[in-house]
Protein backbone atom coordinates (compact mmCIF):
# COMPACT_ATOMS: atom_id res chain seq x y z
CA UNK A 1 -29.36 -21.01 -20.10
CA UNK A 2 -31.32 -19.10 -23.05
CA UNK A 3 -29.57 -15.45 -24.67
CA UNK A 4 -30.98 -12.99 -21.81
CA UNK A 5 -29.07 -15.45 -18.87
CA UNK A 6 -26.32 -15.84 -21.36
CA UNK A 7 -26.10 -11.81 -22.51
CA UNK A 8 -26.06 -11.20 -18.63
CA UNK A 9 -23.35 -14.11 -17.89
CA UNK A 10 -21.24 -12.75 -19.76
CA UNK A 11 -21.73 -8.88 -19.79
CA UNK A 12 -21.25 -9.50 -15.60
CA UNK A 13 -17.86 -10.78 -16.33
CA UNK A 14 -17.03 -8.09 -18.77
CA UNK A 15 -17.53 -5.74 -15.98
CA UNK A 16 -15.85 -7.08 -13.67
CA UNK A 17 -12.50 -7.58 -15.71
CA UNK A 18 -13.01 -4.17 -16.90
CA UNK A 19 -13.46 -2.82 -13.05
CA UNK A 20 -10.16 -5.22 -12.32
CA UNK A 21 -8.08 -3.71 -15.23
CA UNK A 22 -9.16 -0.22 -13.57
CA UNK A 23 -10.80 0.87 -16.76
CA UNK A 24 -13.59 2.94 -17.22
CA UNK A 25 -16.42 2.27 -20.07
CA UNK A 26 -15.29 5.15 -21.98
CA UNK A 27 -11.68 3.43 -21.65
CA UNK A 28 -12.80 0.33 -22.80
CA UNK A 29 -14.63 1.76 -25.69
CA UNK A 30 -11.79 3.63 -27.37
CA UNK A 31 -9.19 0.80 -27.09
CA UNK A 32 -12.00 -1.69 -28.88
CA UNK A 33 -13.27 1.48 -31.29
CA UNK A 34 -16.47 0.59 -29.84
CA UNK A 35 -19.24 3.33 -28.57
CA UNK A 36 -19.33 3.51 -24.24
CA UNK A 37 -23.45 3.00 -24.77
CA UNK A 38 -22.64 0.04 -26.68
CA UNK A 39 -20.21 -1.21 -23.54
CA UNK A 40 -23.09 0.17 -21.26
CA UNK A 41 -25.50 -2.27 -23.10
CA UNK A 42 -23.20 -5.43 -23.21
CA UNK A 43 -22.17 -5.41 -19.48
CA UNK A 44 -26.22 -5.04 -18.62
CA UNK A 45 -26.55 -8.23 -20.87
CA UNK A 46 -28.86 -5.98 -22.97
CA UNK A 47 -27.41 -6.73 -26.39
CA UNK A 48 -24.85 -9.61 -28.04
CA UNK A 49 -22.10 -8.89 -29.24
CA UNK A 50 -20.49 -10.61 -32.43
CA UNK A 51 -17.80 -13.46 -31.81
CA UNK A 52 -15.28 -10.99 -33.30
CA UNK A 53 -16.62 -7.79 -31.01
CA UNK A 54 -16.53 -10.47 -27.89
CA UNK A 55 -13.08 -11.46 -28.54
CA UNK A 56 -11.40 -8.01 -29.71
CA UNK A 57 -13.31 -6.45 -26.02
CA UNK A 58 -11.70 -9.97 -24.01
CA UNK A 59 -8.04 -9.32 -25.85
CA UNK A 60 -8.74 -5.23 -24.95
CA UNK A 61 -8.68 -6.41 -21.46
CA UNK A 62 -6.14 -9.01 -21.44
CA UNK A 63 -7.48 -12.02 -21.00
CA UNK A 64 -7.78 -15.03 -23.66
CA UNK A 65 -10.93 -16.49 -24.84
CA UNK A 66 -10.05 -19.72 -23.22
CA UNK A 67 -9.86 -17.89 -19.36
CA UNK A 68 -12.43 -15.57 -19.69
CA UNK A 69 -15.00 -18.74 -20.43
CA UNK A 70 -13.33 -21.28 -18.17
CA UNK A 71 -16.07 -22.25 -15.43
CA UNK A 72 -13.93 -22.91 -12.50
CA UNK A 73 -13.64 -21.04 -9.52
CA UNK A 74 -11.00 -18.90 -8.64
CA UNK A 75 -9.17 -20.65 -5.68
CA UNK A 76 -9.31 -19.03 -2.52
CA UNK A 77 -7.63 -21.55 -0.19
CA UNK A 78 -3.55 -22.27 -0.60
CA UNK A 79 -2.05 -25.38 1.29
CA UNK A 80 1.59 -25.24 1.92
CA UNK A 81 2.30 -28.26 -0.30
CA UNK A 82 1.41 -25.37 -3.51
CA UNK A 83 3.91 -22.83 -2.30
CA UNK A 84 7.05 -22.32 -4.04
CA UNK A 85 10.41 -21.76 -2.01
CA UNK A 86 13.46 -20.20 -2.84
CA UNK A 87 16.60 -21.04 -0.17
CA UNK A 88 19.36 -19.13 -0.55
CA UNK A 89 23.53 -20.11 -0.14
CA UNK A 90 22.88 -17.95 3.50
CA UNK A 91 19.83 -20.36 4.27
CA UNK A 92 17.10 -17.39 3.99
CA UNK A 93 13.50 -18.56 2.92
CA UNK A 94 11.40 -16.72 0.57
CA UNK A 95 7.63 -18.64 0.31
CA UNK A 96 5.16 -17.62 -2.39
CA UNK A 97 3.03 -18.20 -0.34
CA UNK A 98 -0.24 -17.71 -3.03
CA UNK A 99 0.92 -19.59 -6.37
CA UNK A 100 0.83 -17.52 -9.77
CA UNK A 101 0.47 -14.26 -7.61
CA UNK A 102 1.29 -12.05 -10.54
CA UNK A 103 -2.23 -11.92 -11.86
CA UNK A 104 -3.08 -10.51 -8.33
CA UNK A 105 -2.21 -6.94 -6.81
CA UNK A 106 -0.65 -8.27 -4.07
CA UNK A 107 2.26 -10.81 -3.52
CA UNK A 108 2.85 -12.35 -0.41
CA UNK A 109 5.53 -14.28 1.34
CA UNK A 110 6.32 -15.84 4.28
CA UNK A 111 10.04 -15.21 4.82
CA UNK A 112 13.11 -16.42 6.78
CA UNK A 113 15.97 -14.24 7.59
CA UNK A 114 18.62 -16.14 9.27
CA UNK A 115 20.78 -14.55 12.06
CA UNK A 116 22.71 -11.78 11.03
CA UNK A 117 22.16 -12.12 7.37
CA UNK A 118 20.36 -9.78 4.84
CA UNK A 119 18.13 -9.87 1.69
CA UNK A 120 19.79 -8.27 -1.63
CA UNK A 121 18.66 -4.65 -1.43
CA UNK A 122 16.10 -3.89 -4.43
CA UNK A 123 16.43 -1.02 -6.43
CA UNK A 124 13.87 1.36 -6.32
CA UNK A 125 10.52 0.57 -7.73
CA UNK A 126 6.80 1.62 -8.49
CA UNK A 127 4.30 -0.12 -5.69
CA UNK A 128 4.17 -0.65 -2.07
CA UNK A 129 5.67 -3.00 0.72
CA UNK A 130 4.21 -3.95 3.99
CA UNK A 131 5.56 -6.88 6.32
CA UNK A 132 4.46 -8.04 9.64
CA UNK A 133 7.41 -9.98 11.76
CA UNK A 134 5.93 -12.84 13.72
CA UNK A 135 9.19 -13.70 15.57
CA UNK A 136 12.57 -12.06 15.75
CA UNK A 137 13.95 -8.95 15.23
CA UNK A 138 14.59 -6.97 11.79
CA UNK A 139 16.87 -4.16 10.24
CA UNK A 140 14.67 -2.16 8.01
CA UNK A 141 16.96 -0.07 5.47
CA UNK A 142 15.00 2.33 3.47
CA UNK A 143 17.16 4.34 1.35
CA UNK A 144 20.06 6.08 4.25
CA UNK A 145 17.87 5.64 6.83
CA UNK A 146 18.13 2.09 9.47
CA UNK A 147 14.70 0.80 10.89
CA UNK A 148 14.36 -1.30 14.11
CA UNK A 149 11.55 -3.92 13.88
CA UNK A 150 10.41 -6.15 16.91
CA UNK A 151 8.22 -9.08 16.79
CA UNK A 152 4.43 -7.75 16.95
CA UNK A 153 5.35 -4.50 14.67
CA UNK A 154 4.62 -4.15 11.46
CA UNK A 155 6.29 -1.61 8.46
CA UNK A 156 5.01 -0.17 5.62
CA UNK A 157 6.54 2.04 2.51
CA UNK A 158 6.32 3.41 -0.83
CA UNK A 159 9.26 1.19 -2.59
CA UNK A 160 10.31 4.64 -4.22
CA UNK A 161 14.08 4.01 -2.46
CA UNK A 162 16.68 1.39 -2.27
CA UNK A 163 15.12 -1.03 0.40
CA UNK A 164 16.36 -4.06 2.05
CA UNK A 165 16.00 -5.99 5.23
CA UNK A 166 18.91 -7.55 7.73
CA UNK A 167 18.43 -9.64 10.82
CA UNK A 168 20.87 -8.19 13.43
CA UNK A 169 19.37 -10.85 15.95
CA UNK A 170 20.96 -14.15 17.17
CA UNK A 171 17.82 -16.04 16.10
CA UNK A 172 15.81 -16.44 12.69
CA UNK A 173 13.62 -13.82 12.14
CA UNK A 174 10.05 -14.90 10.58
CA UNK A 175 7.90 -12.32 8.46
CA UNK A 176 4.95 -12.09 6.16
CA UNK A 177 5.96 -9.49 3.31
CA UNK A 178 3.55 -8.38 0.81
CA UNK A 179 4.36 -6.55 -2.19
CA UNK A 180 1.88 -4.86 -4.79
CA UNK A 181 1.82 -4.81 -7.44
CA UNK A 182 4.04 -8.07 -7.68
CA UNK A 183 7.44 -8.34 -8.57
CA UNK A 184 7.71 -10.55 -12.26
């Protein structure tokens, strides 16, 4: 690679962890006290930036040295051996389903609801829920308000209000659930 592939390399990936952040170049600029022009030039792998500039812009949009120059590619495919389960003493299953999904916008899990048996409601929150139940039949409770869910449907809220699920059915009730921004 010589500079200009180099200056492009990494200007490209500036970009795009800038666009992932949701930052603009004017954003960027005044948390690294650098001018938007000089961002312009950077992410067009026009000009190079210091060691020290580099690094203060990678901190400015949280990432480490070390990740923002690592050359493997972001996994795509997740096997079921790489999910991590939770059980609880009621025999639910909660599958992370997509391992370290905190550094996504989305988290989602397959889960199992057993027959009549509930998730802990969750207080309200900033983000959005959506779930799609492959087989069973669910309780929605958002806020005062009771939801009926059949196999096939699908739900979707703001997580603004107390929210929970139940399983009122006599068999296990299977769903994908998919929260963003993910819960920590």
């Amino acid at each position: 690679m010589d500079t200009s592939e180099v200056n492009a390399y990494i200007g490209e990936k500036i970009r795009n962890l800038r666009n992932r952040n949701g930052l603009t170049q004017q954003e960027l600029a005044d948390r690294t006290e650098l001018t938007k022009g000089f961002i312009s030039q950077v992410e067009r792998g026009q000009v190079s930036a210091s060691i020290v500039t580099l690094f203060d812009i990678i901190e400015c949009l949280g990432s480490t040295p070390a990740e923002f120059f690592r050359q493997e590619e972001e996994k795509v495919v997740f096997s079921e051996d790489e999910y991590f389960e939770k059980i609880d003493e009621a025999g639910n299953s909660r599958q992370w389903i997509v391992p370290s999904a905190q550094k996504y916008q989305m988290e989602p899990m397959l889960v199992v609801l057993q027959p009549h048996s509930e998730l802990e409601e969750d207080k309200p929150h900033t983000g959005e829920e959506f779930g799609y139940l492959i087989s069973g039949k669910l309780s929605l409770h958002l806020g005062e308000k009771v939801y009926p869910v059949r196999a096939g449907e699908s739900f979707y809220y703001r997580a603004e209000q107390t929210h929970r699920i139940s399983n009122p059915g006599n068999r296990p009730a299977r769903l994908i659930w998919i929260s963003s921004p993910p819960e920590f």
